[in-house]
Protein backbone atom coordinates (compact mmCIF):
# COMPACT_ATOMS: atom_id res chain seq x y z
CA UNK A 1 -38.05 -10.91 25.97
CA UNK A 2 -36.81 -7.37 27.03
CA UNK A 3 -34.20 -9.33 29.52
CA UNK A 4 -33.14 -11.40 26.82
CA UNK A 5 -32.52 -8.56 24.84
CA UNK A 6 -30.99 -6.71 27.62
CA UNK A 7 -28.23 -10.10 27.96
CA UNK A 8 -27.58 -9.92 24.24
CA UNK A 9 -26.66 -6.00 24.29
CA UNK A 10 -24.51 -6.46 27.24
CA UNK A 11 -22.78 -9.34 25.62
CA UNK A 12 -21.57 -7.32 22.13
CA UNK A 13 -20.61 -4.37 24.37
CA UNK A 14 -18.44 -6.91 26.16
CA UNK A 15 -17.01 -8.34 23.38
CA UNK A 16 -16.47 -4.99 21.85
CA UNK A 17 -14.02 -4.46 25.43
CA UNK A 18 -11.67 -7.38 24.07
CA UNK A 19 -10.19 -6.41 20.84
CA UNK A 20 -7.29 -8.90 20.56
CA UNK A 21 -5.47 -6.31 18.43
CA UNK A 22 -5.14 -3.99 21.25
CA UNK A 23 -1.17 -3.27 21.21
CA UNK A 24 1.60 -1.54 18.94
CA UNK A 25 2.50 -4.18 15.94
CA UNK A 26 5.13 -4.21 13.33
CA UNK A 27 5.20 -5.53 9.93
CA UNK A 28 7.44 -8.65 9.29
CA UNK A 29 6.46 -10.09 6.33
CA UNK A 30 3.96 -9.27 3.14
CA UNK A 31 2.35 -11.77 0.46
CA UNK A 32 0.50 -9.73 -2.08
CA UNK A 33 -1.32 -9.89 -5.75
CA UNK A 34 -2.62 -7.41 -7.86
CA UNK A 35 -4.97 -8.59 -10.98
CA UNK A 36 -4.28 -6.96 -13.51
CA UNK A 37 -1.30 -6.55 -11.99
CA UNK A 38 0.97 -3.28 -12.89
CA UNK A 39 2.55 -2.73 -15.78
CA UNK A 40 5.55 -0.12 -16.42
CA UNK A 41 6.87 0.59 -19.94
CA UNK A 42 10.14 2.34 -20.71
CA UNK A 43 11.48 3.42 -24.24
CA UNK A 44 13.97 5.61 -25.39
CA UNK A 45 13.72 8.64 -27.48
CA UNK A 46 16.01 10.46 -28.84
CA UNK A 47 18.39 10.82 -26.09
CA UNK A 48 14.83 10.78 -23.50
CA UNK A 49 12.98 8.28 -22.08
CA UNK A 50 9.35 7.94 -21.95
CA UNK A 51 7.98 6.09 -19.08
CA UNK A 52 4.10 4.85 -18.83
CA UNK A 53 3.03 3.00 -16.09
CA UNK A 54 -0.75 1.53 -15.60
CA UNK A 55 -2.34 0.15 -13.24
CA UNK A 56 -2.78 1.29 -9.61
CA UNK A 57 -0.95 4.67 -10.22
CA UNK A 58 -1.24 5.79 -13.99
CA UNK A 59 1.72 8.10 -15.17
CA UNK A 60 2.61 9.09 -18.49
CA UNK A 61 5.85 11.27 -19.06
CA UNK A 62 8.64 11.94 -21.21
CA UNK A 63 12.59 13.33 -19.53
CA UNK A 64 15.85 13.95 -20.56
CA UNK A 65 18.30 11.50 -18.68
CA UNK A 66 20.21 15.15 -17.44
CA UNK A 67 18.62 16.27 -14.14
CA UNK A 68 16.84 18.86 -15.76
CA UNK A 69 13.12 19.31 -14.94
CA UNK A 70 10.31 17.89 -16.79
CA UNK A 71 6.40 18.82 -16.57
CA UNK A 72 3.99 15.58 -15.37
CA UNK A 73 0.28 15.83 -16.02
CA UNK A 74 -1.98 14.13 -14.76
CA UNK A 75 -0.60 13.60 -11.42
CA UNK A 76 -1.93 14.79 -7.92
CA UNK A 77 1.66 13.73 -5.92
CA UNK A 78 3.60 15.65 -8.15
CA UNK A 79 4.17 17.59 -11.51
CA UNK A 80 7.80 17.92 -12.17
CA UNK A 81 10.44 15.35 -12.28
CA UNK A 82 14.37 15.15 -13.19
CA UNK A 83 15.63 11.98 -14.52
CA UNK A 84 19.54 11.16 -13.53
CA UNK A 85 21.83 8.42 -15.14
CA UNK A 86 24.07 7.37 -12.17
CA UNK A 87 25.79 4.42 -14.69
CA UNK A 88 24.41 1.77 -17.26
CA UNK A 89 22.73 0.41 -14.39
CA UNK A 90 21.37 2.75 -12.20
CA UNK A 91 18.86 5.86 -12.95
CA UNK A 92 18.11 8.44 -10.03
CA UNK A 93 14.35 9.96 -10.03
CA UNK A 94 13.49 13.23 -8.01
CA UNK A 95 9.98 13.97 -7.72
CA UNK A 96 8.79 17.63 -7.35
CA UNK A 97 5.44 19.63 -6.49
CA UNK A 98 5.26 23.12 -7.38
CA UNK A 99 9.57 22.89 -6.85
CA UNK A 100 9.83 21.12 -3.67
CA UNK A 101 10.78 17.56 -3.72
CA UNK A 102 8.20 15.23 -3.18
CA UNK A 103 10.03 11.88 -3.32
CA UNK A 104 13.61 10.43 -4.26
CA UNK A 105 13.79 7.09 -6.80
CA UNK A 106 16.68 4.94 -6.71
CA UNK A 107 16.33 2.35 -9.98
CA UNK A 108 18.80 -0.36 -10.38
CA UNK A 109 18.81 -3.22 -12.55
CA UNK A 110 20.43 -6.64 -11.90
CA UNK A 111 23.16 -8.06 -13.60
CA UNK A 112 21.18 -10.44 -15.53
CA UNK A 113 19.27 -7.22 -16.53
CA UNK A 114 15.68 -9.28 -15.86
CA UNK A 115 15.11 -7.54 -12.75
CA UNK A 116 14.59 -3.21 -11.97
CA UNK A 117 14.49 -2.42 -8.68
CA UNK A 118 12.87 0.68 -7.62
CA UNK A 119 13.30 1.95 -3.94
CA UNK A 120 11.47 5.35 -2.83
CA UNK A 121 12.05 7.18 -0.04
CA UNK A 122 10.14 10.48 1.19
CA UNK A 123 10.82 12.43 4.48
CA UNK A 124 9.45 10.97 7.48
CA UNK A 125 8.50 7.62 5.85
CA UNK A 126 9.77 4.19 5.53
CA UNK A 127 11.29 3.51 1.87
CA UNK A 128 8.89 1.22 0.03
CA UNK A 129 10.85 -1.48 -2.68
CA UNK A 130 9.15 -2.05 -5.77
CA UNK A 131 10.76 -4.43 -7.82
CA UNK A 132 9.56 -5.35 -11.65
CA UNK A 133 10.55 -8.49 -13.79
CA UNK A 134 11.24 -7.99 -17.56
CA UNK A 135 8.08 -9.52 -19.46
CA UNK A 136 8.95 -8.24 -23.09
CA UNK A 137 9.97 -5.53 -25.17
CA UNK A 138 13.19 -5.53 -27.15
CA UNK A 139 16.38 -5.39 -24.89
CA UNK A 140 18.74 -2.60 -25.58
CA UNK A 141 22.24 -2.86 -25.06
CA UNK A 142 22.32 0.66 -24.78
CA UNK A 143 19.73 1.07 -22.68
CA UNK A 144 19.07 -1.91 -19.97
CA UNK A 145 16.09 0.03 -18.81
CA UNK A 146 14.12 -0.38 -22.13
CA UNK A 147 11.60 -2.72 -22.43
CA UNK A 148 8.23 -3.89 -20.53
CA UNK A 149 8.27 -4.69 -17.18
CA UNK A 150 5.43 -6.53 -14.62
CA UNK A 151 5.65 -5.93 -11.15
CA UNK A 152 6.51 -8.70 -8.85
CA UNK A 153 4.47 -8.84 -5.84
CA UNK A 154 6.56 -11.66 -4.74
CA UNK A 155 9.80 -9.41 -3.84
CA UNK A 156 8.19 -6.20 -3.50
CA UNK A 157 7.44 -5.35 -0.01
CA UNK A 158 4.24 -2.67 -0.70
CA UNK A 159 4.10 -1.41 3.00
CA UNK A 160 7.58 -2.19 4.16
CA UNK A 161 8.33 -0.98 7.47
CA UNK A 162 4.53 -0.50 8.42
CA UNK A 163 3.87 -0.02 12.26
CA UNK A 164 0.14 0.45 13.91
CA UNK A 165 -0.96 1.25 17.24
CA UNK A 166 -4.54 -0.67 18.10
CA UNK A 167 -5.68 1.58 21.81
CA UNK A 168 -9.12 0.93 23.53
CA UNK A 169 -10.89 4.08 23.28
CA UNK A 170 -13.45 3.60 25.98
CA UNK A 171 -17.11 1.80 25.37
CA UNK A 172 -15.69 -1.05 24.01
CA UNK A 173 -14.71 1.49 20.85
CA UNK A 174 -10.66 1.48 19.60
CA UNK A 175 -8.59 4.02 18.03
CA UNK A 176 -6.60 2.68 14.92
CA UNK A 177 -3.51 4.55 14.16
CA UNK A 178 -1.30 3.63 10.73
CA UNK A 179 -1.08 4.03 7.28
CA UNK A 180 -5.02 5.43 8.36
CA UNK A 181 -6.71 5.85 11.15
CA UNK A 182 -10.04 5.40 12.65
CA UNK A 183 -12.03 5.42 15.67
CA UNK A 184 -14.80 3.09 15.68
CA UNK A 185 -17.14 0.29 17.93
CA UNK A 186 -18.10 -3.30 17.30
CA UNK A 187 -21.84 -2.30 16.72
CA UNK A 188 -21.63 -2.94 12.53
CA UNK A 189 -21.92 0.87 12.45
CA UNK A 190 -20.10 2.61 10.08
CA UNK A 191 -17.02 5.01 11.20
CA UNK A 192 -15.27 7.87 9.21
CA UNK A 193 -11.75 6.78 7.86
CA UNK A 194 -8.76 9.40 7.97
CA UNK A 195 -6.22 9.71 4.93
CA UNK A 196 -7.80 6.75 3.17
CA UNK A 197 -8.66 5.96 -0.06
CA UNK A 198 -12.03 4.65 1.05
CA UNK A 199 -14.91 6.49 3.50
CA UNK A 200 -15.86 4.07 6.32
CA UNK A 201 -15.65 1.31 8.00
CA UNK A 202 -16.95 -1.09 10.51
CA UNK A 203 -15.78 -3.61 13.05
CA UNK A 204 -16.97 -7.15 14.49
CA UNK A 205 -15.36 -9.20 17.16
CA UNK A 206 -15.93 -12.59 15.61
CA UNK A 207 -14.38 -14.55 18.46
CA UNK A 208 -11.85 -13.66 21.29
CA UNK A 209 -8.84 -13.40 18.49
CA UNK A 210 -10.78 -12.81 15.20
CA UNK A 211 -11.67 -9.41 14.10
CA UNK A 212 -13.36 -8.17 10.65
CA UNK A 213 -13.21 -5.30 8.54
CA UNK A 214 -15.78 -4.15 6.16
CA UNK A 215 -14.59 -0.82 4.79
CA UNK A 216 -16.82 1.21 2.08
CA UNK A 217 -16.48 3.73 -0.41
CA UNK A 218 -19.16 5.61 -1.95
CA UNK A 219 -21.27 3.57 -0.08
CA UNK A 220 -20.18 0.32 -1.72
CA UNK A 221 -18.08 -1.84 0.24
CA UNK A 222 -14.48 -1.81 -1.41
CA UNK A 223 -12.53 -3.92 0.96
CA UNK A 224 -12.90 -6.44 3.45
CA UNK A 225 -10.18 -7.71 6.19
CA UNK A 226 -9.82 -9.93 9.12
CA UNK A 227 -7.48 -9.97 11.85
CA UNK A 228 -6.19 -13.16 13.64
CA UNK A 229 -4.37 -12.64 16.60
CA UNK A 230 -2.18 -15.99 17.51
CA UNK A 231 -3.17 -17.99 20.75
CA UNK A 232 -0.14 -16.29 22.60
CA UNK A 233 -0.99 -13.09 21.44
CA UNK A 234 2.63 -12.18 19.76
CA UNK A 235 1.92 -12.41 16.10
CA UNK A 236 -1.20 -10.90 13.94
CA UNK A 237 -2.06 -12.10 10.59
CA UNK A 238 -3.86 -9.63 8.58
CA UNK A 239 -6.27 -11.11 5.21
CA UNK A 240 -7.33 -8.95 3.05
CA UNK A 241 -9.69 -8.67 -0.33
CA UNK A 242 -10.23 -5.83 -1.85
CA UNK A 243 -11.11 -2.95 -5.27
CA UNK A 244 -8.54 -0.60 -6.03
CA UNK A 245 -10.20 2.88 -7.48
CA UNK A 246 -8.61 1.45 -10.35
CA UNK A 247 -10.55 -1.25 -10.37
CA UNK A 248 -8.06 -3.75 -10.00
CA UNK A 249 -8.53 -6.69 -7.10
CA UNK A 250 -5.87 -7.00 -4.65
CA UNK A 251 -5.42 -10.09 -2.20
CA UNK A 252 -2.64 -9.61 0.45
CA UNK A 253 -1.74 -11.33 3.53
CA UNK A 254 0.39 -9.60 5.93
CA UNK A 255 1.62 -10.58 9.64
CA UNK A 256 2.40 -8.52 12.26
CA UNK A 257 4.56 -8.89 15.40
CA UNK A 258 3.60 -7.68 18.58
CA UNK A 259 6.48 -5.00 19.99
């Protein structure tokens, strides 16, 4: 019994040795949905424009469309903001915390004026492109930025640019290094998360090029993902499930290519 035991130990802590992700991988392509998904509403007042958007990030605010600062509540990233018109079709956003700038918005709309596209950049990260499709509200001819919008998951790219780095870290443990990082074992144990929205998580090696995820928050699991790592171990295909803090569920598929 003991020896059997003994076999079965030595097996896991084998398989915990061949993590298929093991490598540095880049992002190529992203398939994502959001239920509910977000929602951004835009209306003019009196030579402002008050912006609410729900969903996974919740901001309320009213700004002149002058480049002067306006206060945001409610917001841990930031609590000023200055609102540009560039031309009828394109509005520049500066984000600011305490002063400093947090974050620069570019917002165009297309010529049909059914599409606003929305790309951010901040210092030392990729720009992420959010892009929203018109789903009601009364169209200004004024104002093409009026109206109700939905994002579309279909041509935004929500981690554009993403790169990890999968390393063995000895005792057939890994380090993760990403968006968040980890270090953690194939032994179902739980392992602290860095700059993550949720606590823990926990690794098993289903087969020589499957990998799951169970990650946890509060101590209720949040999210769940598994890695497949193609036969000639160039391309990974990440599926994931998952609760927002919002509450809303997110399905994404993403697929990584080995560098």
């Amino acid at each position: 019994m003991h020896k059997i035991l003994l076999f079965g130990l030595l097996s896991v802590a084998q398989l915990g040795g061949a993590d298929p992700r093991i490598g540095s991988w880049t992002l190529i392509s992203a398939q994502s949905s959001l239920d509910p998904p977000n929602k951004l509403s835009i209306s003019s007042q009196h030579g402002a424009v008050h912006v609410v958007i729900s969903g996974e990030t919740h901001l309320d605010f009213t700004a002149k469309l002058d480049g002067h600062e306006a206060s945001v509540a409610g917001n841990p990233a930031f609590n000023q903001i200055e609102v540009r018109r560039i031309d009828k079709h394109q509005v520049e956003v500066i984000q600011k915390k305490d002063g400093a700038i947090v974050a620069t918005i570019h917002d165009r709309i297309s010529k049909d004026g059914n599409d606003l596209t929305s790309t951010t950049s901040q210092k030392a990260r990729a720009d992420k492109i959010t892009v929203w499709t018109r789903s009601g509200g009364k169209r200004s001819a004024n104002d093409l930025f009026a109206g109700e919008w939905t994002e579309d998951l279909s041509k935004t790219r929500m981690r554009q640019g993403l790169a990890l780095k999968i390393e063995a870290d000895g005792n057939g443990g890994v380090r993760f290094l990403g968006d968040f990082s980890y270090s953690a074992r194939f032994d179902g144990k739980e392992y602290d998360l860095k700059n993550s929205v949720n606590d823990t998580v926990s690794l098993q090696l289903v087969d020589a090029h499957t990998v799951d995820s169970i990650y946890r928050r509060d101590e209720q699991i949040t999210q769940k993902d598994r890695w497949v790592v193609s036969a000639d171990g160039t391309e990974m295909t990440l599926t994931t499930t998952g609760t927002l803090e919002t509450g809303q569920q997110i399905k994404e598929t993403l697929v990584f290519r080995k560098q």
